[in-house]
N, C-alpha and C. Protein backbone atom coordinates (compact mmCIF):
# COMPACT_ATOMS: atom_id res chain seq x y z
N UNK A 1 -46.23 -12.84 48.21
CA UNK A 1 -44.80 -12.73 48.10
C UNK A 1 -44.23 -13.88 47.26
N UNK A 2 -45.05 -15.53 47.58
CA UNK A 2 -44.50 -15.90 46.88
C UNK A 2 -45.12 -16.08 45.46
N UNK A 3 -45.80 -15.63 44.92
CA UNK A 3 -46.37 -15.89 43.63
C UNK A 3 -45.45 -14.80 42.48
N UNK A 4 -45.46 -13.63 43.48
CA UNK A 4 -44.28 -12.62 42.68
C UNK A 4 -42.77 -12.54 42.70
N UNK A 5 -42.38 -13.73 43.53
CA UNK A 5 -41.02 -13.62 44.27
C UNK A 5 -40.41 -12.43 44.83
N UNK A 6 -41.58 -11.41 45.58
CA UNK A 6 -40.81 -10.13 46.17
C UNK A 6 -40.35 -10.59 47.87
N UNK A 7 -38.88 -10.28 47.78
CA UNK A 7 -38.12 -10.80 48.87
C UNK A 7 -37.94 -12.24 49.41
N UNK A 8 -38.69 -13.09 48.29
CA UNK A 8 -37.83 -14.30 48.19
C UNK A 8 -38.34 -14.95 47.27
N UNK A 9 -37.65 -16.17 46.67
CA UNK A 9 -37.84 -16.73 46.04
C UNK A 9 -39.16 -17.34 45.47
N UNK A 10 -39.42 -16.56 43.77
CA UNK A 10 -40.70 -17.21 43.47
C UNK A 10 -41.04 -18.78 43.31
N UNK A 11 -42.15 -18.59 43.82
CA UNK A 11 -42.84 -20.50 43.93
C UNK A 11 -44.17 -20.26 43.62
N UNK A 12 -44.80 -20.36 43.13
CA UNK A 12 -46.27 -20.37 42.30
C UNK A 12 -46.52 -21.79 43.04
N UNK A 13 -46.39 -22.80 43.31
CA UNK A 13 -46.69 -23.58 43.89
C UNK A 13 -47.08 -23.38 45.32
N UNK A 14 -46.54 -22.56 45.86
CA UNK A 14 -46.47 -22.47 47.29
C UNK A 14 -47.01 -21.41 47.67
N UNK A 15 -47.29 -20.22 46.62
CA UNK A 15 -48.40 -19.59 46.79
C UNK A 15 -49.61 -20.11 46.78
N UNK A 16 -50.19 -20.97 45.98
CA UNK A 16 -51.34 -21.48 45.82
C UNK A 16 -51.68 -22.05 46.82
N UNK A 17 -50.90 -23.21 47.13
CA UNK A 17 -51.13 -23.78 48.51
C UNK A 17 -51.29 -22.59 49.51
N UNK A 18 -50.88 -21.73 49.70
CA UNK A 18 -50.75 -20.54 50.70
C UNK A 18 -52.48 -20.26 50.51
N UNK A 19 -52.46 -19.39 49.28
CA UNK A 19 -54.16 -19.20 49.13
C UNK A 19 -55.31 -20.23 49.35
N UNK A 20 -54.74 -21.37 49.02
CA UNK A 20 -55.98 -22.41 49.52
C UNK A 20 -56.08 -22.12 51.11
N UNK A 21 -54.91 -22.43 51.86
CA UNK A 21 -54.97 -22.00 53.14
C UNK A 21 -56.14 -21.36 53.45
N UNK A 22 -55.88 -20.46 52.83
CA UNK A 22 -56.79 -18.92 53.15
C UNK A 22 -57.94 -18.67 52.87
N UNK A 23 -58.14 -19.72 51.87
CA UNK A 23 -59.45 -19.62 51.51
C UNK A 23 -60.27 -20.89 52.40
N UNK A 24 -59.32 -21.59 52.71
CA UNK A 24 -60.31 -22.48 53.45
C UNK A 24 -60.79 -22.32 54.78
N UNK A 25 -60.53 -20.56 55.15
CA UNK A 25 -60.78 -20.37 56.02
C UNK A 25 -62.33 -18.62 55.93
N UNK A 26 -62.11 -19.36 54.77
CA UNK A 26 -63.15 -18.40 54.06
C UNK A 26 -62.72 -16.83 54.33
N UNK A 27 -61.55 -16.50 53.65
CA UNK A 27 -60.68 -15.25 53.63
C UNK A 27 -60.81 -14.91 52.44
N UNK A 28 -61.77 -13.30 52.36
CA UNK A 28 -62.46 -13.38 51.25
C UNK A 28 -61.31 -12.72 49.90
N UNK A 29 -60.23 -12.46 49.95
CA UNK A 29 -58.58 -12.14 49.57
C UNK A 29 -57.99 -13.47 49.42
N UNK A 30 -58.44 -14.49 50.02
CA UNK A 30 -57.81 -15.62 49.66
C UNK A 30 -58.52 -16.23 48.62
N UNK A 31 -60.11 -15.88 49.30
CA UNK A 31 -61.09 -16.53 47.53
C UNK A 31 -59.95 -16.25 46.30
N UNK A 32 -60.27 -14.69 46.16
CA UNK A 32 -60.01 -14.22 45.45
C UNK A 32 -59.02 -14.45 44.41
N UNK A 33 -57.27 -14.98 45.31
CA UNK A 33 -56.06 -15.02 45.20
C UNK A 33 -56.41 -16.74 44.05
N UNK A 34 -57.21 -17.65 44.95
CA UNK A 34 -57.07 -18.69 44.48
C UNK A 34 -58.22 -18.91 43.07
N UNK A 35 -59.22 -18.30 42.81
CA UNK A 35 -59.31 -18.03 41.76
C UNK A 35 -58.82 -17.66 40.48
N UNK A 36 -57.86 -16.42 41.06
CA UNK A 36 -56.80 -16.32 40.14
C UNK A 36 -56.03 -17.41 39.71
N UNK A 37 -55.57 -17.93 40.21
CA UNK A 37 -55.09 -19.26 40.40
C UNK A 37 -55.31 -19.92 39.09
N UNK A 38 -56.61 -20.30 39.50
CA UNK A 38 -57.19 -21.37 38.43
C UNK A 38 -57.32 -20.81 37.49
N UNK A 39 -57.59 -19.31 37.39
CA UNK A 39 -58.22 -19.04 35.96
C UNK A 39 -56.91 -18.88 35.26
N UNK A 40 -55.80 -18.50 35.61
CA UNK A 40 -54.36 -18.13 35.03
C UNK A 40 -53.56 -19.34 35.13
N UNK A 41 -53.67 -20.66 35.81
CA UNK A 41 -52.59 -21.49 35.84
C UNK A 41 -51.64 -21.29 37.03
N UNK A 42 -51.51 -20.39 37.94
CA UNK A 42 -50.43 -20.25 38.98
C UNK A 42 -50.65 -21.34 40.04
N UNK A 43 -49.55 -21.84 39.96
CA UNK A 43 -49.53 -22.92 40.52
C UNK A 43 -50.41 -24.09 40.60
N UNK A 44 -51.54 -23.82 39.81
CA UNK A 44 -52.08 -25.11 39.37
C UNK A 44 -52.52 -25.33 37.87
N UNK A 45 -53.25 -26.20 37.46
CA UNK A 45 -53.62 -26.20 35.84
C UNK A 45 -54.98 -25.25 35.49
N UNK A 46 -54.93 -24.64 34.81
CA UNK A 46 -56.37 -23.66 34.79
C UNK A 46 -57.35 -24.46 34.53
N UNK A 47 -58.46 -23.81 35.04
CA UNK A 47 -59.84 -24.00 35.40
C UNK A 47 -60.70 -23.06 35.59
N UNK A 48 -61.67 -22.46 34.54
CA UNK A 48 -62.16 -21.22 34.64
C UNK A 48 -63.50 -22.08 35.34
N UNK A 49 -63.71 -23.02 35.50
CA UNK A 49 -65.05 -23.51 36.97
C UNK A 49 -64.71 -23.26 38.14
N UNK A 50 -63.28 -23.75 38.53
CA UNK A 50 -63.39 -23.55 39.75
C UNK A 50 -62.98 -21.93 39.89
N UNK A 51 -62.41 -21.28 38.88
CA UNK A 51 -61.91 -19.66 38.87
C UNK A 51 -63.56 -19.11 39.32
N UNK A 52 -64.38 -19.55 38.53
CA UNK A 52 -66.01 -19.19 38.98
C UNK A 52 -66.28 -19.07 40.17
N UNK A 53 -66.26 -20.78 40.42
CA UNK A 53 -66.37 -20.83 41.99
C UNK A 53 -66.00 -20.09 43.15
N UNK A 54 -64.15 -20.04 42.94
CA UNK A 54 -64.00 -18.82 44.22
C UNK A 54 -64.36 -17.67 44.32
N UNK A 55 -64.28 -16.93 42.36
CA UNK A 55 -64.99 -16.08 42.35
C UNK A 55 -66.29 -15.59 43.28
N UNK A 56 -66.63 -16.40 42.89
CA UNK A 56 -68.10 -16.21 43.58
C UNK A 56 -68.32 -16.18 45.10
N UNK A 57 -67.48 -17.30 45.68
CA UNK A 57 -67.79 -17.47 46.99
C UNK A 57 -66.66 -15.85 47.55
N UNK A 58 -65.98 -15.43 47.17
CA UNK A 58 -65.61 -13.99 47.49
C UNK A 58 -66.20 -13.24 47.48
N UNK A 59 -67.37 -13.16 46.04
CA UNK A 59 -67.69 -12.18 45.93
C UNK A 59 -68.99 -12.14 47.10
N UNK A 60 -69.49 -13.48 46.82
CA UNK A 60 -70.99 -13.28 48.52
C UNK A 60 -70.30 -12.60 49.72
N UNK A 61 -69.16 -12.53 50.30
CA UNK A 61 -68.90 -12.49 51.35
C UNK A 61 -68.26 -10.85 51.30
N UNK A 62 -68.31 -10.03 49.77
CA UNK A 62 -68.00 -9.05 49.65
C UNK A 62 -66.98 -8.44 49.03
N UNK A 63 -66.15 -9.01 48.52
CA UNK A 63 -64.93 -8.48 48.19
C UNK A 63 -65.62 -8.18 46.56
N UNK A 64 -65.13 -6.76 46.26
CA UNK A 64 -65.68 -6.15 45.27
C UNK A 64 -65.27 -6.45 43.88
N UNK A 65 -63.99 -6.26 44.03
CA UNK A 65 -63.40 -6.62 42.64
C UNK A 65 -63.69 -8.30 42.11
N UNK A 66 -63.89 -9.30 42.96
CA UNK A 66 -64.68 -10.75 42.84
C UNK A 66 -65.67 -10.44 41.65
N UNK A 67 -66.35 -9.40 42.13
CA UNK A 67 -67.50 -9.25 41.52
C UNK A 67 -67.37 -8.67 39.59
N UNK A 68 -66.22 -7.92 40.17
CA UNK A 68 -65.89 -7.05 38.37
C UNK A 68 -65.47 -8.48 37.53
N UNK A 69 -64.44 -9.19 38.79
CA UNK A 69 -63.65 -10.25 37.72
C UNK A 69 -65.00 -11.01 36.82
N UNK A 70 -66.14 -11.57 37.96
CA UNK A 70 -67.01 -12.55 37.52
C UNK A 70 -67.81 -11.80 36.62
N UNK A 71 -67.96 -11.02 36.51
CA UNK A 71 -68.79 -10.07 34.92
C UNK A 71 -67.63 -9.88 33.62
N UNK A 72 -66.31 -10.11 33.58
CA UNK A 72 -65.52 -10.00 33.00
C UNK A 72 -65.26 -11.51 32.02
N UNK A 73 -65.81 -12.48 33.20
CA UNK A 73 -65.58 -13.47 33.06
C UNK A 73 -67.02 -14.55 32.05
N UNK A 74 -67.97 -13.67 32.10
CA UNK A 74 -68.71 -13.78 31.91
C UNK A 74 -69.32 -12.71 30.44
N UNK A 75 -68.47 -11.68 30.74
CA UNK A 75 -68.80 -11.15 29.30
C UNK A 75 -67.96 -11.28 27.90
N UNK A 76 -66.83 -12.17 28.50
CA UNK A 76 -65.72 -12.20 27.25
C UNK A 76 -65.50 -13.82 27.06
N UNK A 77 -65.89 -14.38 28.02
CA UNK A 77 -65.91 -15.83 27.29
C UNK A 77 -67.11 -16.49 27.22
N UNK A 78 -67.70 -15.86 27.85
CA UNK A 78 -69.42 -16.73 27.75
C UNK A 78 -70.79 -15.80 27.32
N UNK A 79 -70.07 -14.50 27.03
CA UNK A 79 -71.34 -14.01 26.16
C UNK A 79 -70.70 -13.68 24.90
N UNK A 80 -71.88 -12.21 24.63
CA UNK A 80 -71.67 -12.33 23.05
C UNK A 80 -71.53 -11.02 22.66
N UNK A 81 -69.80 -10.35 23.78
CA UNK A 81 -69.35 -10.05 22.96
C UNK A 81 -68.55 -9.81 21.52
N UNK A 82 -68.40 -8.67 20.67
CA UNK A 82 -68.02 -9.17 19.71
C UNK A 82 -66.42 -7.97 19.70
């Protein structure tokens, strides 16, 4: 809610913090959320390592689309597509 500001006021800051929350409780939607995070800049400075990282630790624990992002992530900036 707050990263999109639906029904209140957007804060990208306070989403993030929200998703760390969540992820530090190994909420595999929170991996997820806070990956995004890093890899886009919301609410913090991007970081496609640690975008990896949650990636990943979501995707062990199952969450599917973790898995599309980290092949996405992996075929457009670190291989060879053309």
């Amino acid at each position: 809610m707050y990263e999109y500001g639906r029904g209140l006021e957007k804060d990208e800051n306070k989403a993030f913090d929200l998703y760390k929350q969540a992820a530090a409780f190994n909420d595999d939607t929170g991996l997820f959320n806070l990956a995004r995070c890093y890899e886009d800049g919301i609410g913090c400075d991007k970081n496609i390592i640690n975008a990896i990282e949650y990636f990943q630790k979501s995707c062990d624990i199952g969450h599917v689309l973790s898995a599309f992002e980290l092949g996405r992530i992996y075929h457009y900036k670190y291989g060879n597509s053309k």
